[in-house]
C-alpha atoms as a PDB file:
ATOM      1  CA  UNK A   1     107.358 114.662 110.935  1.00  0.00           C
ATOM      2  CA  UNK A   2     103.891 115.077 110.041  1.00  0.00           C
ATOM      3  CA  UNK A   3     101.199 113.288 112.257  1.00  0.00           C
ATOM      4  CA  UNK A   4      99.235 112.675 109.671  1.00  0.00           C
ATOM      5  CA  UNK A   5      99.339 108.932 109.036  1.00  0.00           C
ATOM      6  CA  UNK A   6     101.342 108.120 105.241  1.00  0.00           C
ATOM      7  CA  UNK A   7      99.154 106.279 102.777  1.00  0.00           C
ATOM      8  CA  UNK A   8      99.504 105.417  99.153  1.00  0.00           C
ATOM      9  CA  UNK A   9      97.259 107.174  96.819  1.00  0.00           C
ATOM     10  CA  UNK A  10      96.090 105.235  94.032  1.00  0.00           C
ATOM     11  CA  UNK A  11      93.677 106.664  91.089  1.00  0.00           C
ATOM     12  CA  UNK A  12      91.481 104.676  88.613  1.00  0.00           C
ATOM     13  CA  UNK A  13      91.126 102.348  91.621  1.00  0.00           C
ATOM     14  CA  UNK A  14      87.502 100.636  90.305  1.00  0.00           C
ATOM     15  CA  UNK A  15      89.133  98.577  87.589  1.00  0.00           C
ATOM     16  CA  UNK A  16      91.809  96.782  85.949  1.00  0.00           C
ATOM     17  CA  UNK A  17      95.551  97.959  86.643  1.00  0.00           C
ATOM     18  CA  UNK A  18      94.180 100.223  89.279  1.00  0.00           C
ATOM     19  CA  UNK A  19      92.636  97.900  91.510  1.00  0.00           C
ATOM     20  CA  UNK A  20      95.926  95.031  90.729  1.00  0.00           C
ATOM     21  CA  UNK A  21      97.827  97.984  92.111  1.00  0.00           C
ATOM     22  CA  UNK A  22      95.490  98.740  95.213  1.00  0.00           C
ATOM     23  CA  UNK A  23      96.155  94.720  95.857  1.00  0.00           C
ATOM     24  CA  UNK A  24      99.471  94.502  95.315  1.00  0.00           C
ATOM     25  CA  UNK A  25     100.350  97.667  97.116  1.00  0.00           C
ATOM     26  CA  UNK A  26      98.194  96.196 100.044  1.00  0.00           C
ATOM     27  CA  UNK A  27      99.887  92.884 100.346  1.00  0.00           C
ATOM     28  CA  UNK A  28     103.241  94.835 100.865  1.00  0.00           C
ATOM     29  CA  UNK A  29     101.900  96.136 104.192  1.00  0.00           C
ATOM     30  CA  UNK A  30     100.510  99.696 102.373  1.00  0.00           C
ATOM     31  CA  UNK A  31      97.452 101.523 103.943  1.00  0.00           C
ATOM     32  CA  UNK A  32      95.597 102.314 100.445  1.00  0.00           C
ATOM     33  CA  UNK A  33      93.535 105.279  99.623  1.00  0.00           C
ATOM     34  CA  UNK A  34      91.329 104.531  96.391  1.00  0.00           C
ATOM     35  CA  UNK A  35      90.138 107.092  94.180  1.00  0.00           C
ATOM     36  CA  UNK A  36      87.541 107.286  90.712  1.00  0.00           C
ATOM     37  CA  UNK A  37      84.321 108.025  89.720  1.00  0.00           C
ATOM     38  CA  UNK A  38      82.484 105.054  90.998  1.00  0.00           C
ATOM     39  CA  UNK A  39      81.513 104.751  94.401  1.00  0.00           C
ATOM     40  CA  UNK A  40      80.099 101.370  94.894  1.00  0.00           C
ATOM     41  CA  UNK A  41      83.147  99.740  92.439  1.00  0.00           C
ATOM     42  CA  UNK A  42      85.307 101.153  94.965  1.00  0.00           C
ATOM     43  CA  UNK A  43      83.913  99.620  98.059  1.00  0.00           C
ATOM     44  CA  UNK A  44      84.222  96.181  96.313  1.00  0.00           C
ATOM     45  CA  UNK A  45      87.547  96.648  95.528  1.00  0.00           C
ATOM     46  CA  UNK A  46      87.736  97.785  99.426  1.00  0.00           C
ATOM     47  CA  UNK A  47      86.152  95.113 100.824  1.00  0.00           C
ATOM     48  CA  UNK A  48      88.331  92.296  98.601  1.00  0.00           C
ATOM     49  CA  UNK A  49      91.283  93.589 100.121  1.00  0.00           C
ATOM     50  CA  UNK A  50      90.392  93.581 103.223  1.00  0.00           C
ATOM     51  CA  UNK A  51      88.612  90.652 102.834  1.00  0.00           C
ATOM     52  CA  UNK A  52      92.528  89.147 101.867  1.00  0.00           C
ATOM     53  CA  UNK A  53      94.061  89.867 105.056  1.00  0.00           C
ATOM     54  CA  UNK A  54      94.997  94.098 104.109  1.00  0.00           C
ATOM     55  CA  UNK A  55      94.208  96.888 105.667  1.00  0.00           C
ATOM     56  CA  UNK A  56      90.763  98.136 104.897  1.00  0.00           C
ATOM     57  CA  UNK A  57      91.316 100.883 102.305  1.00  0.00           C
ATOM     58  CA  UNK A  58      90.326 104.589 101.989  1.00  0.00           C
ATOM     59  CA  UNK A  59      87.667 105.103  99.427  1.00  0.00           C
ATOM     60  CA  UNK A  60      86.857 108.463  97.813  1.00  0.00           C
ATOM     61  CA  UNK A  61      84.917 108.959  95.185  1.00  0.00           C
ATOM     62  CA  UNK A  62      85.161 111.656  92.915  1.00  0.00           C
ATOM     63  CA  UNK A  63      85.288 112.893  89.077  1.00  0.00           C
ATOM     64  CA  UNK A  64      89.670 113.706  89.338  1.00  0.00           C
ATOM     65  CA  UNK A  65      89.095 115.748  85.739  1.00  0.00           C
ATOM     66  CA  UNK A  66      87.401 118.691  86.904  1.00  0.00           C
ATOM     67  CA  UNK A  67      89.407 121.745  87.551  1.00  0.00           C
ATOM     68  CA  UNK A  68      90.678 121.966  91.524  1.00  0.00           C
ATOM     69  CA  UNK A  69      89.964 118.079  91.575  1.00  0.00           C
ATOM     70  CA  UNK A  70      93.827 117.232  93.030  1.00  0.00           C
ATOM     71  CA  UNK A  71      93.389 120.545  96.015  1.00  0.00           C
ATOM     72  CA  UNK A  72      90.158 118.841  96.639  1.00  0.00           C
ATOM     73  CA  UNK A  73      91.469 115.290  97.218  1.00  0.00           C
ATOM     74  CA  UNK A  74      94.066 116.881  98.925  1.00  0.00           C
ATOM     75  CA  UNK A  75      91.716 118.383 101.165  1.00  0.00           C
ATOM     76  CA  UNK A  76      89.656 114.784 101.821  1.00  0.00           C
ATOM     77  CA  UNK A  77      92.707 113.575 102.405  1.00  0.00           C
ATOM     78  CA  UNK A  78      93.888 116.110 105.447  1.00  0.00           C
ATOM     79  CA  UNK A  79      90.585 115.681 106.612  1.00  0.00           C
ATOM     80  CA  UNK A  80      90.887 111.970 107.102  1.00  0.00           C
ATOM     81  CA  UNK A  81      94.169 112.984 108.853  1.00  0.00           C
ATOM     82  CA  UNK A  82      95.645 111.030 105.625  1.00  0.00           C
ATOM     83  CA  UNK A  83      98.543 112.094 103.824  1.00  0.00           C
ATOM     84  CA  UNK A  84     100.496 110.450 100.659  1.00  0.00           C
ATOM     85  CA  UNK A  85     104.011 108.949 101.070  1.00  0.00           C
ATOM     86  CA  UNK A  86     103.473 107.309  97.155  1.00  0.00           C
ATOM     87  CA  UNK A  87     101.008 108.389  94.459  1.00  0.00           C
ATOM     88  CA  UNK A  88     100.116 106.161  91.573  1.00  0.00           C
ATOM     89  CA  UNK A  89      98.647 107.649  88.764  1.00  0.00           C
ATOM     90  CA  UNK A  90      96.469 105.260  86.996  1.00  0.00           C
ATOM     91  CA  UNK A  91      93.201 107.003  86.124  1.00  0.00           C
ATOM     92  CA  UNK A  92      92.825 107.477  82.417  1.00  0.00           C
ATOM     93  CA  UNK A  93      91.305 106.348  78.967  1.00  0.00           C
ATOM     94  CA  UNK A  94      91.928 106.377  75.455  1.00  0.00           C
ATOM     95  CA  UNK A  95      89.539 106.657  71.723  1.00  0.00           C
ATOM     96  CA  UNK A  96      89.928 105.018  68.759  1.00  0.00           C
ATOM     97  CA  UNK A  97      88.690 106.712  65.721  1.00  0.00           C
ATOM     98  CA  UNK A  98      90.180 109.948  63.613  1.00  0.00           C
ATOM     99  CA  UNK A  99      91.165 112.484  65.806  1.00  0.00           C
ATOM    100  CA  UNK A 100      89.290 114.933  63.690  1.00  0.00           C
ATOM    101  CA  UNK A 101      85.766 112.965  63.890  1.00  0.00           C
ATOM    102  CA  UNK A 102      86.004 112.287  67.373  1.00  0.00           C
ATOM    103  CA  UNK A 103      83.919 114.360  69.397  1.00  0.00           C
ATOM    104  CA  UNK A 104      86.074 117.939  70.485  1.00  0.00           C
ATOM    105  CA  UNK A 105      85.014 117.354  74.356  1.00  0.00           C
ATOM    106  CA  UNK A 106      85.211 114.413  75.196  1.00  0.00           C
ATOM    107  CA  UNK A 107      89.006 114.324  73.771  1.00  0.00           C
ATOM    108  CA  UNK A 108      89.542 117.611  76.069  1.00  0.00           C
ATOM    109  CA  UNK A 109      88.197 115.476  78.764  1.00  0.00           C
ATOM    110  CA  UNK A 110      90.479 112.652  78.014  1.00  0.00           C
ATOM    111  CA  UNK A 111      93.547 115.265  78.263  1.00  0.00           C
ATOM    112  CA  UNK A 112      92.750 116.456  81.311  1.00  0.00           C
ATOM    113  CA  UNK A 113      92.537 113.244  83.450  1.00  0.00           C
ATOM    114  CA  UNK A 114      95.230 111.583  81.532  1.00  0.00           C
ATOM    115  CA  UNK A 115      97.769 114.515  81.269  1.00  0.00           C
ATOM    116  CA  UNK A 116      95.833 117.239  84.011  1.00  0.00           C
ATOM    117  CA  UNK A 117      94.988 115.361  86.708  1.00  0.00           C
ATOM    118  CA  UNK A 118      98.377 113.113  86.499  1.00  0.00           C
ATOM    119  CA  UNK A 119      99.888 116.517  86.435  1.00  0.00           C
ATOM    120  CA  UNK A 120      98.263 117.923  89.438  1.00  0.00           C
ATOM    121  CA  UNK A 121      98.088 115.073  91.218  1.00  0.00           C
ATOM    122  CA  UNK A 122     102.389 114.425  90.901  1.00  0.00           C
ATOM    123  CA  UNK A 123     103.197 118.063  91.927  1.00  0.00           C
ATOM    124  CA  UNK A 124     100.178 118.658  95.045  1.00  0.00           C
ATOM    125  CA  UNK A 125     102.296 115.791  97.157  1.00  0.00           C
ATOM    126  CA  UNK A 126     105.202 116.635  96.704  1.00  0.00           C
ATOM    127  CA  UNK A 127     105.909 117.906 100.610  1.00  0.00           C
ATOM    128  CA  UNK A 128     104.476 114.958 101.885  1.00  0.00           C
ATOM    129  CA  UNK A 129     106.099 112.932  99.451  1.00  0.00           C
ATOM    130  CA  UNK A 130     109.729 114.365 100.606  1.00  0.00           C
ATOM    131  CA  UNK A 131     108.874 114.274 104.352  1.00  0.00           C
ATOM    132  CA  UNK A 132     108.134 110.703 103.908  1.00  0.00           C
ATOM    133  CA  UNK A 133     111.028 109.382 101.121  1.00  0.00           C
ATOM    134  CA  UNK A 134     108.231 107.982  98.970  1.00  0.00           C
ATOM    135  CA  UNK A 135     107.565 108.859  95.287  1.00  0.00           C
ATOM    136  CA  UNK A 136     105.132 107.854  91.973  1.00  0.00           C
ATOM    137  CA  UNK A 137     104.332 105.626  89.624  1.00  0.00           C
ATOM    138  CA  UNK A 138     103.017 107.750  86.640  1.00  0.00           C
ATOM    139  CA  UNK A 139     100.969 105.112  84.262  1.00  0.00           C
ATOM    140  CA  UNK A 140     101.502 105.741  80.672  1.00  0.00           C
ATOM    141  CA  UNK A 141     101.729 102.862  77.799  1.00  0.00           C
ATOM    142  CA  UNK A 142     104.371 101.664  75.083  1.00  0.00           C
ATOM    143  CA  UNK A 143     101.977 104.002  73.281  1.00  0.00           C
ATOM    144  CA  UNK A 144     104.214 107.036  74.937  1.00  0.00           C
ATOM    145  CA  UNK A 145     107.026 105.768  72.483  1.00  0.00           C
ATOM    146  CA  UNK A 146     105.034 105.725  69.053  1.00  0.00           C
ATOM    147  CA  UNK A 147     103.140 108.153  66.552  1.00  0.00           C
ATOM    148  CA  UNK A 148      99.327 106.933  66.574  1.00  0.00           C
ATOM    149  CA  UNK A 149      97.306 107.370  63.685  1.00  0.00           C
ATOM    150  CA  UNK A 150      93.984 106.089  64.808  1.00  0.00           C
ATOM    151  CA  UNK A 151      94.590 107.093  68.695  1.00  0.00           C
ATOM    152  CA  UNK A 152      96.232 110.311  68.002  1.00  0.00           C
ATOM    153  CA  UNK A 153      95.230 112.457  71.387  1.00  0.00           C
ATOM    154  CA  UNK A 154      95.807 109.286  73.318  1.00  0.00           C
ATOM    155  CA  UNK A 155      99.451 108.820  72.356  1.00  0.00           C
ATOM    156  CA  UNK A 156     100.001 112.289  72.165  1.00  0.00           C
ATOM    157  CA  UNK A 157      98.516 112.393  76.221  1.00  0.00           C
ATOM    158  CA  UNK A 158     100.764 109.049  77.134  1.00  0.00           C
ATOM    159  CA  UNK A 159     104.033 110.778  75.254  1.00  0.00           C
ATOM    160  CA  UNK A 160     103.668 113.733  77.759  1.00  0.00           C
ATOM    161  CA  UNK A 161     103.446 111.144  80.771  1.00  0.00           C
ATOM    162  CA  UNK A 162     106.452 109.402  79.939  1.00  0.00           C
ATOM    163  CA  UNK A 163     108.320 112.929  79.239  1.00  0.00           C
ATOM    164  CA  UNK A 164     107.286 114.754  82.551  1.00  0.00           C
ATOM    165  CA  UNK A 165     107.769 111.604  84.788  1.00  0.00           C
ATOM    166  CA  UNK A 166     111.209 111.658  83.456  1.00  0.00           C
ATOM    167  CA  UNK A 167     111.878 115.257  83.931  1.00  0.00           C
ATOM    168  CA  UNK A 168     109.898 115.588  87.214  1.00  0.00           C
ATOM    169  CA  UNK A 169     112.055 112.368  88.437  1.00  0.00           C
ATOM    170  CA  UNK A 170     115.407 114.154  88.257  1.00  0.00           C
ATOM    171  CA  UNK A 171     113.792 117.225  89.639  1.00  0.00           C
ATOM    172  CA  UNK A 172     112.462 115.635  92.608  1.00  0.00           C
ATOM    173  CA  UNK A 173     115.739 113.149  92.880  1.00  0.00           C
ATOM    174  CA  UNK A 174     117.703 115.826  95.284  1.00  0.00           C
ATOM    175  CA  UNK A 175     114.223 115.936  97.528  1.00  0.00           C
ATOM    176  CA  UNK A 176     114.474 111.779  97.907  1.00  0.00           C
ATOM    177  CA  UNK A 177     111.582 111.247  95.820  1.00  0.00           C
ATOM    178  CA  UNK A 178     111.612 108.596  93.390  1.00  0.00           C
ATOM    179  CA  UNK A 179     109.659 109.040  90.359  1.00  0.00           C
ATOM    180  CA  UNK A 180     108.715 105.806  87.860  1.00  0.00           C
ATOM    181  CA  UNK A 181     106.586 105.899  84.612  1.00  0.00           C
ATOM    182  CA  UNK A 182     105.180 102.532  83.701  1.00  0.00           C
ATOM    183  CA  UNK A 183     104.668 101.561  80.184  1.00  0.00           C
ATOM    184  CA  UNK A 184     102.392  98.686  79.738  1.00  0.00           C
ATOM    185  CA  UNK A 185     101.441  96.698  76.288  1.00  0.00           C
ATOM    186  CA  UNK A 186      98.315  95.647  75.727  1.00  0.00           C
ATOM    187  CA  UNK A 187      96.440  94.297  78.883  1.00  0.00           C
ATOM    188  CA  UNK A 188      92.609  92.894  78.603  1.00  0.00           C
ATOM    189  CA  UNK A 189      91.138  95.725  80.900  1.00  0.00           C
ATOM    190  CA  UNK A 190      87.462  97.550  80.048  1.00  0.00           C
ATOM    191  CA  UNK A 191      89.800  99.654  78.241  1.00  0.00           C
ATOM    192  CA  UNK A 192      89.661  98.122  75.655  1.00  0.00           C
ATOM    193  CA  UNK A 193      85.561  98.578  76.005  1.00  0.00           C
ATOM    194  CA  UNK A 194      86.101 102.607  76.520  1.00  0.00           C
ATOM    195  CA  UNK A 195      88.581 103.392  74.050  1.00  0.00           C
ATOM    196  CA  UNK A 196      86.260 101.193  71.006  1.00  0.00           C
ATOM    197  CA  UNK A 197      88.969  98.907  70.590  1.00  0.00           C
ATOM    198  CA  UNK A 198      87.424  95.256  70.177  1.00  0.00           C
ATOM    199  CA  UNK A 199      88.473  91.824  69.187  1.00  0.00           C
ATOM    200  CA  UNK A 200      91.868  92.699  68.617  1.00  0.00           C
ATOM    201  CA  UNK A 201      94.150  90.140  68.195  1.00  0.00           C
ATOM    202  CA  UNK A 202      97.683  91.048  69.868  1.00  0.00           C
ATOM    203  CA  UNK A 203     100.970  89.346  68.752  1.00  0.00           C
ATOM    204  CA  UNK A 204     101.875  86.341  70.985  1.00  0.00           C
ATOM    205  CA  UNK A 205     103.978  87.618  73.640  1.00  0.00           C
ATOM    206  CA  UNK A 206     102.736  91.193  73.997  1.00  0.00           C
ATOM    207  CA  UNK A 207      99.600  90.284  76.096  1.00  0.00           C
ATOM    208  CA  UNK A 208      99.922  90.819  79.765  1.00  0.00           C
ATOM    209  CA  UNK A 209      97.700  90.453  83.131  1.00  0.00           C
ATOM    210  CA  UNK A 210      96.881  93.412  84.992  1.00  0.00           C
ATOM    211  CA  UNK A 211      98.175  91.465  88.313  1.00  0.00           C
ATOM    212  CA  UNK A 212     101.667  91.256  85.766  1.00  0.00           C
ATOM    213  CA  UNK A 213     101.520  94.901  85.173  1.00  0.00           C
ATOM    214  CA  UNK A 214     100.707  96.074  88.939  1.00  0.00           C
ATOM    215  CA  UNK A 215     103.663  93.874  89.878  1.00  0.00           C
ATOM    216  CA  UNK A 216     106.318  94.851  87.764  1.00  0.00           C
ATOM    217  CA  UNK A 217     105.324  99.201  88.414  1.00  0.00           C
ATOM    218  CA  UNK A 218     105.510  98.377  91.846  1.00  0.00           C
ATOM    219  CA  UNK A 219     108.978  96.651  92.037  1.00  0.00           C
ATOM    220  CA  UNK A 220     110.446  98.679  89.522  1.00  0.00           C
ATOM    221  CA  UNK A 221     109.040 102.135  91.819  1.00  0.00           C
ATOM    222  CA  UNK A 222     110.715 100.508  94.975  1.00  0.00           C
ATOM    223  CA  UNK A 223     113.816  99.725  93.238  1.00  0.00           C
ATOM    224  CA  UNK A 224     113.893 103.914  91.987  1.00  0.00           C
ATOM    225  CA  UNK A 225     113.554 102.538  88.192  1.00  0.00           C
ATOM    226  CA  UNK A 226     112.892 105.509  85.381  1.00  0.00           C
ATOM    227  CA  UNK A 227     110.869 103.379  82.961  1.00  0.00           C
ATOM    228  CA  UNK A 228     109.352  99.763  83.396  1.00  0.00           C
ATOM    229  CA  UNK A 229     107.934  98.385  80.332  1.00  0.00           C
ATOM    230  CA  UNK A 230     106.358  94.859  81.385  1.00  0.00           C
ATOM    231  CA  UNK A 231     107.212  91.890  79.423  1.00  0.00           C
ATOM    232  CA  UNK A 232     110.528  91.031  76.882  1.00  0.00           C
ATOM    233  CA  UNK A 233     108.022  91.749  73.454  1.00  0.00           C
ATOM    234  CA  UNK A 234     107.047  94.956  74.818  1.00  0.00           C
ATOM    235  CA  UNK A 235     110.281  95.925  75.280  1.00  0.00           C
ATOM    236  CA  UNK A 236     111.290  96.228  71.819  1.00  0.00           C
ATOM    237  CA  UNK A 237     108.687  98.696  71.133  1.00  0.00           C
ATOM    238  CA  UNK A 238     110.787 101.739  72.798  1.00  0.00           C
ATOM    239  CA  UNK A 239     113.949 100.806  70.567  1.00  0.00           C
ATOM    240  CA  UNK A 240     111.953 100.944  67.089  1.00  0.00           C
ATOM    241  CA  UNK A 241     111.506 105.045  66.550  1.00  0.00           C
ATOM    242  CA  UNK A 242     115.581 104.165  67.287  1.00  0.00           C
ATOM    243  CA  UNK A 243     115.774 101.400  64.060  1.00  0.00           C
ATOM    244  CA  UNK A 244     112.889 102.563  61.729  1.00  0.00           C
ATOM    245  CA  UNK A 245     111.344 105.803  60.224  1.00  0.00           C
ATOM    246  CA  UNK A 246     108.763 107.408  62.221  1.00  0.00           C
ATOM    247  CA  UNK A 247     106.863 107.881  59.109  1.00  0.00           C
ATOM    248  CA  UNK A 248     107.096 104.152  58.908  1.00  0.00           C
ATOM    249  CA  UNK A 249     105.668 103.598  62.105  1.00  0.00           C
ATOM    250  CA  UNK A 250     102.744 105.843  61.695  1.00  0.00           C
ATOM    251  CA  UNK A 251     101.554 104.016  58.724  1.00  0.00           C
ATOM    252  CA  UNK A 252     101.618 100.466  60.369  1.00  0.00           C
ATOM    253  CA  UNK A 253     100.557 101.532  64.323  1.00  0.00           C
ATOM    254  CA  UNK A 254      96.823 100.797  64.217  1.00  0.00           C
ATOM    255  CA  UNK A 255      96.567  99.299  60.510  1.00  0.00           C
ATOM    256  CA  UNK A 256      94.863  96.510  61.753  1.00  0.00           C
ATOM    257  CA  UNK A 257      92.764  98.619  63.792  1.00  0.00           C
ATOM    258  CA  UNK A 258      91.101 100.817  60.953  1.00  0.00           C
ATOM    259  CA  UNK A 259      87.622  99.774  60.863  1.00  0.00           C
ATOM    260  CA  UNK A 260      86.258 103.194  59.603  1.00  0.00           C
ATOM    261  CA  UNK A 261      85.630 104.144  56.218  1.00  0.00           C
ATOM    262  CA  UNK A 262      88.990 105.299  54.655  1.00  0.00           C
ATOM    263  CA  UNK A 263      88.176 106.883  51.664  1.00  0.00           C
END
């Protein structure tokens, strides 16, 4: 066994699901390492946990899109004399507008933290993740499950999250790694604030809490669960490419969403 000392891993840790994850992974007795872009969110979301009684976490902050970013966390890491029994793969964002009028790079930048880094970041650990019987929570959306007209990169990055976790997780099965994908509805994040999408109003039911979210990815990772999808509303959206025409689908996705000029 490694003497390095195990430690979750846990990206897009400055803000919404990330940091419910951070404290929910802390309050089961996890020491937390907490990566993104922004140093000083970071140490707050440090010193709240430790301020509740955790473990003081790990804080690195770094830009996990650039090429090499995972061999250079994984670097930080060794020299901390850290290494990852789970990895949660939270860091991302999404755009609302035409996929076609949206700006070329910065949808190239949203593929590579929500489908590159994930990527890199599932397949770096996986030695440490055997030696220690751990595994990851990939975090993708119900979005994974529908065409979206309005989002279209987005969707198309979230469909490839929910189709490599489930790939990668009978892969890595024989090497005792668990592998989860969670697939939240809507949750009142600064998503929301990134992506362009305001004042939205979401069906009653679908709305969920980031604490809500964080809670049901972890159990559903410790209990070795392929897909969580928070919330009885929410789970109807995987069953309707299953009941109704994909066509279909497309058309009525983000119809109440299209604030731009359609003619």
């Amino acid at each position: 066994m490694s003497a390095a000392k195990p430690v979750t891993l846990i990206t897009g840790a400055s803000s919404g699901i990330g940091v419910s994850l951070a404290h929910v992974f802390a309050r089961h007795g996890h020491e937390v390492v907490l990566a993104a872009r922004r140093a000083a969110e970071l140490a707050a979301v440090a010193d709240a946990i430790a301020a509740a009684g955790g473990a003081r976490p790990h804080a690195i902050a770094m830009d996990l899109g650039g090429e090499g970013a995972a061999d250079r966390l994984a670097d930080e890491l060794s020299t901390r004399g850290l290494e990852p029994q789970y990895v949660v793969n939270n860091a991302g964002f999404g755009l609302l507008g035409r996929a076609a009028s949206l700006g070329r790079a910065e949808q190239r930048a949203m593929i590579d933290i929500n489908v590159g880094a994930l990527t890199d970041l599932s397949l770096r650990f996986v030695g440490s993740l055997a030696r220690r019987r751990g595994g990851i929570l990939n975090v993708a959306s119900i979005a994974s499950f529908l065409p979206g007209p309005g989002m279209a990169v987005y969707h198309g990055t979230k469909a490839y999250v929910l189709s490599f976790s489930e790939g990668l997780r009978r892969e890595l099965a024989p090497k005792g790694i668990r592998v989860t994908v969670l697939c939240p509805g809507p949750v009142l994040t600064g998503f929301q604030a990134r992506a362009g999408v305001n004042g939205v109003h979401y069906p009653r039911g679908f709305l969920r809490t980031a604490d809500q979210v964080a809670r049901a990815g972890y159990d559903g990772l410790m209990r070795g669960r392929r897909v969580v999808v928070p919330g009885l509303p929410n789970k109807i959206v995987p069953w309707l490419p299953r009941l109704l025409p994909r066509g279909m689908l497309a058309e009525r996705v983000y119809a109440k969403l299209r604030t731009w000029d359609d003619t």
